[in-house]
Protein backbone atom coordinates (compact mmCIF):
# COMPACT_ATOMS: atom_id res chain seq x y z
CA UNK A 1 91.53 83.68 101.93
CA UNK A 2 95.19 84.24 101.78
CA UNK A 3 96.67 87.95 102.18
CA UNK A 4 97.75 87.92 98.26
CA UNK A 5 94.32 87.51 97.25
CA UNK A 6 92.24 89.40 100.14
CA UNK A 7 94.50 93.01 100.27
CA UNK A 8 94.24 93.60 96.71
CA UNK A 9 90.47 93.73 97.71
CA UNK A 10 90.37 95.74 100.69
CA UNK A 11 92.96 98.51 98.97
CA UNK A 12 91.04 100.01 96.94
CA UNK A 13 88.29 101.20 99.46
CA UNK A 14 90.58 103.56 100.63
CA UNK A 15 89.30 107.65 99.86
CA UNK A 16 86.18 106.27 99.41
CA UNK A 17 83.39 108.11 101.51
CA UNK A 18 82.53 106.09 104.92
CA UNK A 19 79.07 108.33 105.96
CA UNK A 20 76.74 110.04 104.40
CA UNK A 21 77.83 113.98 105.15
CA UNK A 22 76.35 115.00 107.93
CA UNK A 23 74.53 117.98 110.14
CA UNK A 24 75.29 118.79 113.77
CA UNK A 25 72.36 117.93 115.57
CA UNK A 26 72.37 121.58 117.51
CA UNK A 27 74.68 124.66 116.50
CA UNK A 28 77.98 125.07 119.18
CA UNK A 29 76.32 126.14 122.43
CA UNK A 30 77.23 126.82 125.80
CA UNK A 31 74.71 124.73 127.89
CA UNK A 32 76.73 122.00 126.43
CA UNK A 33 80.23 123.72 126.71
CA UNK A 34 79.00 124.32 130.51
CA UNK A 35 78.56 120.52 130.89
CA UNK A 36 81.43 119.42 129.17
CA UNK A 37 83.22 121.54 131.33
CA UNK A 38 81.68 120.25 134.73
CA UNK A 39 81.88 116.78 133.70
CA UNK A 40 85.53 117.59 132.86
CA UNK A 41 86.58 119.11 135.91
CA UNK A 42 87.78 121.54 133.52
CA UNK A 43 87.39 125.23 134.71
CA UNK A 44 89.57 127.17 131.71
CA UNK A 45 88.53 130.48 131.83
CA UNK A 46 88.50 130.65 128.03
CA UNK A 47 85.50 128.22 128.28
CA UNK A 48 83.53 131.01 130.01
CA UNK A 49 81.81 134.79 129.00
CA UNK A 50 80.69 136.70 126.48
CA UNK A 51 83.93 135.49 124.14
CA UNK A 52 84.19 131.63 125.56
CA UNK A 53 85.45 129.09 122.63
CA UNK A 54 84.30 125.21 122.70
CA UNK A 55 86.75 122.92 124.32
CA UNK A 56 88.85 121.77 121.37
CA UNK A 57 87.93 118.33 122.79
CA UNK A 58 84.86 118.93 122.12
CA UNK A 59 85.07 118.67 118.64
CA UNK A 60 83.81 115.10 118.15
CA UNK A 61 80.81 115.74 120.38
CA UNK A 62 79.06 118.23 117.70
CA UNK A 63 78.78 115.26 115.50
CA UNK A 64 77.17 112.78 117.26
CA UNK A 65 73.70 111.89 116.72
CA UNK A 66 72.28 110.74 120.03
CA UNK A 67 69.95 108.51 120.43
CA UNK A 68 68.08 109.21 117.29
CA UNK A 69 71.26 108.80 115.17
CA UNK A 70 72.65 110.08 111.78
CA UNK A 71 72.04 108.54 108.48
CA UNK A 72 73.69 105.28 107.80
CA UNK A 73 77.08 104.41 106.50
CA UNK A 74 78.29 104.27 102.90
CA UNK A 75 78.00 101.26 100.74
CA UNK A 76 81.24 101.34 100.33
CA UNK A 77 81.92 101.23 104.14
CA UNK A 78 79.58 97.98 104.22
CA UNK A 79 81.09 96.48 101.24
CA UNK A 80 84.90 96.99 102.89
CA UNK A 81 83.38 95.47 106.29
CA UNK A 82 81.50 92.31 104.53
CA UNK A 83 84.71 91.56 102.84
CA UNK A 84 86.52 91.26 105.81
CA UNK A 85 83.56 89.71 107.93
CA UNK A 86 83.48 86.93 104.67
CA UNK A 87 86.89 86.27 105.01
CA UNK A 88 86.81 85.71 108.90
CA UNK A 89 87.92 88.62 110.29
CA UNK A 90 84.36 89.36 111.87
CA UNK A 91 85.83 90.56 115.07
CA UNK A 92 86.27 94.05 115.96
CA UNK A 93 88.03 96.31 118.65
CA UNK A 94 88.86 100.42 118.80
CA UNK A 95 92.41 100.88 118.78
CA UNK A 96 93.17 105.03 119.00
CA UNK A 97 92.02 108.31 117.91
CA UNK A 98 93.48 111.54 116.90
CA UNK A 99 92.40 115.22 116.88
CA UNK A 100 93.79 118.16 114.50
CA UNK A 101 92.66 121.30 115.80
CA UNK A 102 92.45 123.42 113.34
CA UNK A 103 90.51 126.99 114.56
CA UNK A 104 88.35 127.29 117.49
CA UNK A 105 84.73 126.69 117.60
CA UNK A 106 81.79 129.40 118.71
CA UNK A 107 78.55 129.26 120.26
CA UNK A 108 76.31 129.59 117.59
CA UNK A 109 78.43 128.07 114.79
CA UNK A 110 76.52 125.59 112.69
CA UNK A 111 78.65 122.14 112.48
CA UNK A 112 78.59 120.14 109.35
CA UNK A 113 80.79 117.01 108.80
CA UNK A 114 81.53 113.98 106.51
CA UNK A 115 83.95 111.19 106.70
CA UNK A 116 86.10 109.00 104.00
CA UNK A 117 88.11 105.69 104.77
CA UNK A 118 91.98 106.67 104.71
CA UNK A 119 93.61 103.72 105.45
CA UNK A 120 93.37 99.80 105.24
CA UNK A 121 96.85 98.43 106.26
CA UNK A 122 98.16 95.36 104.88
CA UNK A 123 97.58 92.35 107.29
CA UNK A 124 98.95 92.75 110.71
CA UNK A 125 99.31 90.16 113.59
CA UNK A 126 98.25 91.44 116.93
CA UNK A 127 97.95 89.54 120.29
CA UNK A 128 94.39 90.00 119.75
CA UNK A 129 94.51 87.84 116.27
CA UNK A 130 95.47 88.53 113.03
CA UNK A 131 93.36 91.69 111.03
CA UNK A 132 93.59 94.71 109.53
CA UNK A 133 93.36 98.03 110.91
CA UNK A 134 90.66 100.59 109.10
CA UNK A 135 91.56 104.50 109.69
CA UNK A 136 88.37 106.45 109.14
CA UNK A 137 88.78 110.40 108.89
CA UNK A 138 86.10 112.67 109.56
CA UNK A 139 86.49 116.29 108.75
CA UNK A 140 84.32 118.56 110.74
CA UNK A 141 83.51 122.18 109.81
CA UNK A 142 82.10 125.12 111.31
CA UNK A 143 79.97 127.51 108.94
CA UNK A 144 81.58 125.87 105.90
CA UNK A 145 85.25 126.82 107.11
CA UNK A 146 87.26 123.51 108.36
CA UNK A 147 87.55 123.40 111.87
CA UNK A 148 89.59 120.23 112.71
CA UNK A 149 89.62 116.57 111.86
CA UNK A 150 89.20 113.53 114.32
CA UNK A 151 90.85 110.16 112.92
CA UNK A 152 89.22 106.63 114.20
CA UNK A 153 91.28 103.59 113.56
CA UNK A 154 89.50 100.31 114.34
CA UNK A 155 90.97 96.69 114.36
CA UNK A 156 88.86 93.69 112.29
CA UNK A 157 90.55 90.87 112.94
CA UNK A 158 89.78 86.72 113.24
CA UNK A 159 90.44 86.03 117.27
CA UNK A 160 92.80 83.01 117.74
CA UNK A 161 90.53 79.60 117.75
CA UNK A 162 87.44 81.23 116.86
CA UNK A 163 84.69 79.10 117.56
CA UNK A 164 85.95 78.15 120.82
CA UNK A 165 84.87 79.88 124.20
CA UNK A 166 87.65 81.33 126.13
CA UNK A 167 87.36 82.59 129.24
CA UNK A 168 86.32 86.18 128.62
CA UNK A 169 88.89 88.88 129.51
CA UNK A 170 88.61 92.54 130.56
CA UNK A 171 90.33 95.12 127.78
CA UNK A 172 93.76 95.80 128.20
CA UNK A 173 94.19 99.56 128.88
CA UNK A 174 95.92 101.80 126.41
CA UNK A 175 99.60 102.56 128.38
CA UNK A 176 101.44 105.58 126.56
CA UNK A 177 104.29 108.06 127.53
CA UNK A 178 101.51 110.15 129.34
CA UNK A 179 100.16 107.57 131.50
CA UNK A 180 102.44 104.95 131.93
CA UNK A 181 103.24 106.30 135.61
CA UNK A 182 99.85 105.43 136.21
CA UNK A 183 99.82 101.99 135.48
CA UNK A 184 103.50 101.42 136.91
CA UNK A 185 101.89 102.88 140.32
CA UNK A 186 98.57 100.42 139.63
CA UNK A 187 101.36 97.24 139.23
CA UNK A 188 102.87 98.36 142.82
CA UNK A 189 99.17 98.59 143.89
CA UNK A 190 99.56 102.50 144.32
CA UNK A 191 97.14 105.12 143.06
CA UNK A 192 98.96 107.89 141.80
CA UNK A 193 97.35 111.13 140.42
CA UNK A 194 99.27 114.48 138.77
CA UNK A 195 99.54 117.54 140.77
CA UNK A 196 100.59 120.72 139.22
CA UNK A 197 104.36 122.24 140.46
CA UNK A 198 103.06 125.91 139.64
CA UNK A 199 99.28 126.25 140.40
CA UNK A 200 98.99 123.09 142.99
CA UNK A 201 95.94 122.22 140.83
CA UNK A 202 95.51 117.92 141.63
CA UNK A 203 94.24 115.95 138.12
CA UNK A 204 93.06 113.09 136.89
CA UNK A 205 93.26 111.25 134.07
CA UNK A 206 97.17 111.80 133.66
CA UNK A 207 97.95 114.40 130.98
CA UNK A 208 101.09 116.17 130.03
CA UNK A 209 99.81 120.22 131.31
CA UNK A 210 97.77 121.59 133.61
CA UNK A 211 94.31 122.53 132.45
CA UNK A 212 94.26 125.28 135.11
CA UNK A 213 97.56 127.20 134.29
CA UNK A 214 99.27 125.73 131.63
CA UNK A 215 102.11 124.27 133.19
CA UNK A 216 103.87 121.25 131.55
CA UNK A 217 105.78 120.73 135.46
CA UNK A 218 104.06 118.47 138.00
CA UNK A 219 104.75 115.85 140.75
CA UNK A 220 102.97 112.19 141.08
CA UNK A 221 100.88 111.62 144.40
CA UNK A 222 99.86 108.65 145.93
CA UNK A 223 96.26 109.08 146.60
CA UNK A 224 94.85 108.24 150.60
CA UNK A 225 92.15 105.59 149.27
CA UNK A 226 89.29 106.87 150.40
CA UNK A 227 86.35 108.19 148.29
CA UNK A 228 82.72 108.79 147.55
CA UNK A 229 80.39 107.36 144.12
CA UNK A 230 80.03 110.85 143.01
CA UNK A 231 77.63 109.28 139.56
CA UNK A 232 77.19 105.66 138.29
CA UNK A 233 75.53 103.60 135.45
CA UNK A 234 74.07 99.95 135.38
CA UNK A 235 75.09 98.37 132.03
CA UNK A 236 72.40 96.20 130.46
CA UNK A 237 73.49 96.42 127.30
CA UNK A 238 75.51 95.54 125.25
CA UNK A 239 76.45 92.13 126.79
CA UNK A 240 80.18 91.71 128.62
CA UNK A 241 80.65 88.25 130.02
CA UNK A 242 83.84 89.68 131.32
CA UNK A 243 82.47 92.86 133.41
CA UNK A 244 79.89 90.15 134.85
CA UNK A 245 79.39 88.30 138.54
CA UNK A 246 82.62 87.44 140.48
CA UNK A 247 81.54 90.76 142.84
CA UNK A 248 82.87 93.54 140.74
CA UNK A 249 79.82 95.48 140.92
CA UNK A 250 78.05 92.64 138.57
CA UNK A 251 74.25 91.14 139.76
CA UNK A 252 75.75 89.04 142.44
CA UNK A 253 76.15 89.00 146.22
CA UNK A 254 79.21 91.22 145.64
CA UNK A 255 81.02 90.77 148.70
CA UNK A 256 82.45 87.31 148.60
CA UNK A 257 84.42 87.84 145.32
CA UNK A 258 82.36 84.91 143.84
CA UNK A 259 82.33 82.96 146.87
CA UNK A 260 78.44 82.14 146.38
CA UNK A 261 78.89 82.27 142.68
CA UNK A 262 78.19 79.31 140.40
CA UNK A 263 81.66 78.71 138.02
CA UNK A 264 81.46 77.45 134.65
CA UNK A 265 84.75 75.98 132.59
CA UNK A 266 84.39 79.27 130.12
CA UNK A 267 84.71 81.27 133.63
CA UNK A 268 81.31 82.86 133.35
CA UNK A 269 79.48 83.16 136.81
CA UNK A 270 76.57 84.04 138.31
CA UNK A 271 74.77 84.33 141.88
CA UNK A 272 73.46 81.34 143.30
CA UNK A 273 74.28 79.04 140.44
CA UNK A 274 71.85 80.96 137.78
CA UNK A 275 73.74 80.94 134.80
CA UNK A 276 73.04 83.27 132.14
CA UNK A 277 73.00 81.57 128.59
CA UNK A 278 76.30 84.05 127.45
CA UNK A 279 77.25 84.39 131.55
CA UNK A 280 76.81 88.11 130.59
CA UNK A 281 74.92 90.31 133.85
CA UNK A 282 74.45 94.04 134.96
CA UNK A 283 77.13 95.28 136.51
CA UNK A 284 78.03 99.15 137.34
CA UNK A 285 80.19 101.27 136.12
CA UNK A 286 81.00 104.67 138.62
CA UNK A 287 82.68 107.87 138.67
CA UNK A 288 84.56 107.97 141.95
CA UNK A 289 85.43 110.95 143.29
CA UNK A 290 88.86 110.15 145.85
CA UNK A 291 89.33 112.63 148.89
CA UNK A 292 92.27 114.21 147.27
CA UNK A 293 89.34 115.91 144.82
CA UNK A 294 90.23 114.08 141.34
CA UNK A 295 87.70 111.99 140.08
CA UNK A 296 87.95 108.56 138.09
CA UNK A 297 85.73 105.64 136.82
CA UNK A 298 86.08 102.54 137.92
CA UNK A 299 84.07 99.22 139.41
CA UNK A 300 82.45 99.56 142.81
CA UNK A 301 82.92 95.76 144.81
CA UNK A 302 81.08 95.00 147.62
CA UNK A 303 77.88 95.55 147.05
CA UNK A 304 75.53 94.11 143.94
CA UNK A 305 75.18 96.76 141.10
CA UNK A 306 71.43 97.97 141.99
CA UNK A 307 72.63 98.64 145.41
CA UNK A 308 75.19 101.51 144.03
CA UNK A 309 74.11 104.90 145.21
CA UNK A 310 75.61 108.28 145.15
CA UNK A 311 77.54 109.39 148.13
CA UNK A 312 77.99 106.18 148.46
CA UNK A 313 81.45 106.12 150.71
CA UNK A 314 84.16 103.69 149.00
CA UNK A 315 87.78 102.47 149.81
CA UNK A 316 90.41 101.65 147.01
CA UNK A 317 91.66 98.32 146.45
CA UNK A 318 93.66 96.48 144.06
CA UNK A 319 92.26 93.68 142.06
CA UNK A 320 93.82 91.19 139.52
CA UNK A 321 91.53 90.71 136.43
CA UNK A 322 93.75 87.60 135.21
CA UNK A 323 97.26 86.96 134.78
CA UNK A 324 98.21 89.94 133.28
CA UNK A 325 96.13 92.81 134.26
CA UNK A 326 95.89 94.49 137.92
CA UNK A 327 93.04 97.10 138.68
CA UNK A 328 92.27 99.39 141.34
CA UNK A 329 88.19 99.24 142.16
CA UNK A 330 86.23 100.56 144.96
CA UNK A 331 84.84 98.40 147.68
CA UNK A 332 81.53 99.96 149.20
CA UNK A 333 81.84 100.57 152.94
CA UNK A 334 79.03 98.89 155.06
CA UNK A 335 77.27 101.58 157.34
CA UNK A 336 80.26 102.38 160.19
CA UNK A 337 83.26 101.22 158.59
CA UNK A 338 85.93 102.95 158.13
């Protein structure tokens, strides 16, 4: 369907309601604040005592429905996605997010929320394939008064040659003005993390202040390379040929780099020449916490993925995904190595 005929489709979807409105499933509370806050490295004294506020962060996290869920999308969200998934563009990838912060939230506020469909842009070409993004906007309150909104913009689009297999790819990272000293340290196979000019406070991921002190000045450091698996997770689900076997912490013998790994022409391996029927396997994803004190997730090498433990002692390296894309994992370090 050309873009003449499909647009004057998709248009008119916009400010139509994308979810059902919805309940938080527990009131703001600090048990969850607390974790947030561990998990975040994040140690804001504002977060703490008998007048601590929520993480503004925090303010998609009140809306999610676990593992039970929420009730389901809109018909009009289904409608807009069938059209596109008719016409071809059956594909789908996240593409950003923004936050508006608009008063901060309390421990024992009651969170209510609902979400329309802002946007459908006209159709774009992307290196991913041609599409369309979708900006969904969800405005979340706190006892009835708005609190902030959190914008989702998605990409459905129709991958070049569908219905071929391509080798599968790893997704390209998201390289902005805050963390593009990251990556340009990652290309010269460097790790650098932020360290604040003020407070001396070290942090990871890169952002533009200090979470301790609130200072916008700060220097990059090249970290040492060696660290510990401070937590993990084994994938099983959902299925990513391109996370799988070649030794990055997928079900194989991990230490050869694929060496005893069965190839296929789509690039999908897999120990001792068992091939999956999608090449898709376990693999592990951990949260390594470097000597300097930052912590980061990343792919432990080395080992297979249900040999991962925490404490597990690690060692950077740099690995190249394809042509494009270089990444630093973590290769596990045999019992006295150093």
């Amino acid at each position: 369907m050309s873009e003449d005929e499909l647009y004057p489709l998709l248009k008119p979807y916009e400010g139509r309601s994308a979810s059902a409105p919805g309940i938080g499933k527990d009131p703001v509370n600090e048990p969850m604040i607390r974790h947030w806050c561990e998990a975040m490295g994040d140690r804001n004294p504002a977060y703490e005592g008998p007048d601590a506020i929520a993480p503004p962060t925090m303010l998609q996290a009140w809306t999610m429905g676990g593992l039970s869920g929420h009730t389901g999308r809109t018909g009009a969200h289904d409608k807009l996605f069938a059209l596109l998934d008719g016409a071809g563009f059956a594909a789908v990838v996240a593409t950003d997010c923004e936050q508006e912060y608009l008063r901060p939230l309390r421990p024992g506020q009651r969170i209510t929320f609902d979400s329309v469909i802002e946007t459908v842009s006209p159709r774009k070409r992307t290196k991913l394939g041609a599409g369309y993004f979708i900006t969904t906007r969800m405005e979340v309150r706190a006892d009835g008064e708005l609190a902030g909104t959190h914008r989702f913009r998605i990409l459905k689009y129709a991958p070049p040659g569908a219905g071929r297999k391509a080798r599968p790819r790893r997704p390209r990272p998201v390289v902005n003005r805050d963390n593009a000293g990251f990556w340009a340290g990652v290309a010269e196979h460097r790790l650098l993390f932020q360290r604040c000019a003020s407070c001396g406070e070290p942090r990871f991921p890169w952002l533009p202040g200090c979470g301790g002190c609130g200072s916008a000045e700060w220097e990059a450091v090249e970290a040492e390379g060696a660290g510990t698996v401070y937590s993990y997770v084994v994938i099983h689900h959902p299925r990513f040929p391109a996370f799988s076997g070649s030794g990055d912490g997928g079900s194989g013998d991990g230490g050869s780099g694929g060496a005893v790994a069965a190839a296929r022409p789509d690039g999908a391996v897999s120990p001792d020449g068992a091939v999956s029927p999608d090449g898709a396997e376990p693999y592990a994803v951990a949260l390594i916490e470097l000597a300097e004190g930052v912590r980061m997730v990343s792919n432990v090498i080395g080992v297979p993925c249900g040999e991962v433990r925490i404490g597990m002692p690690v060692r950077l390296e740099f690995m190249r995904a394809d042509e494009e894309l270089v990444l630093p994992v973590f290769r596990a370090l045999r019992p006295g190595a150093g």
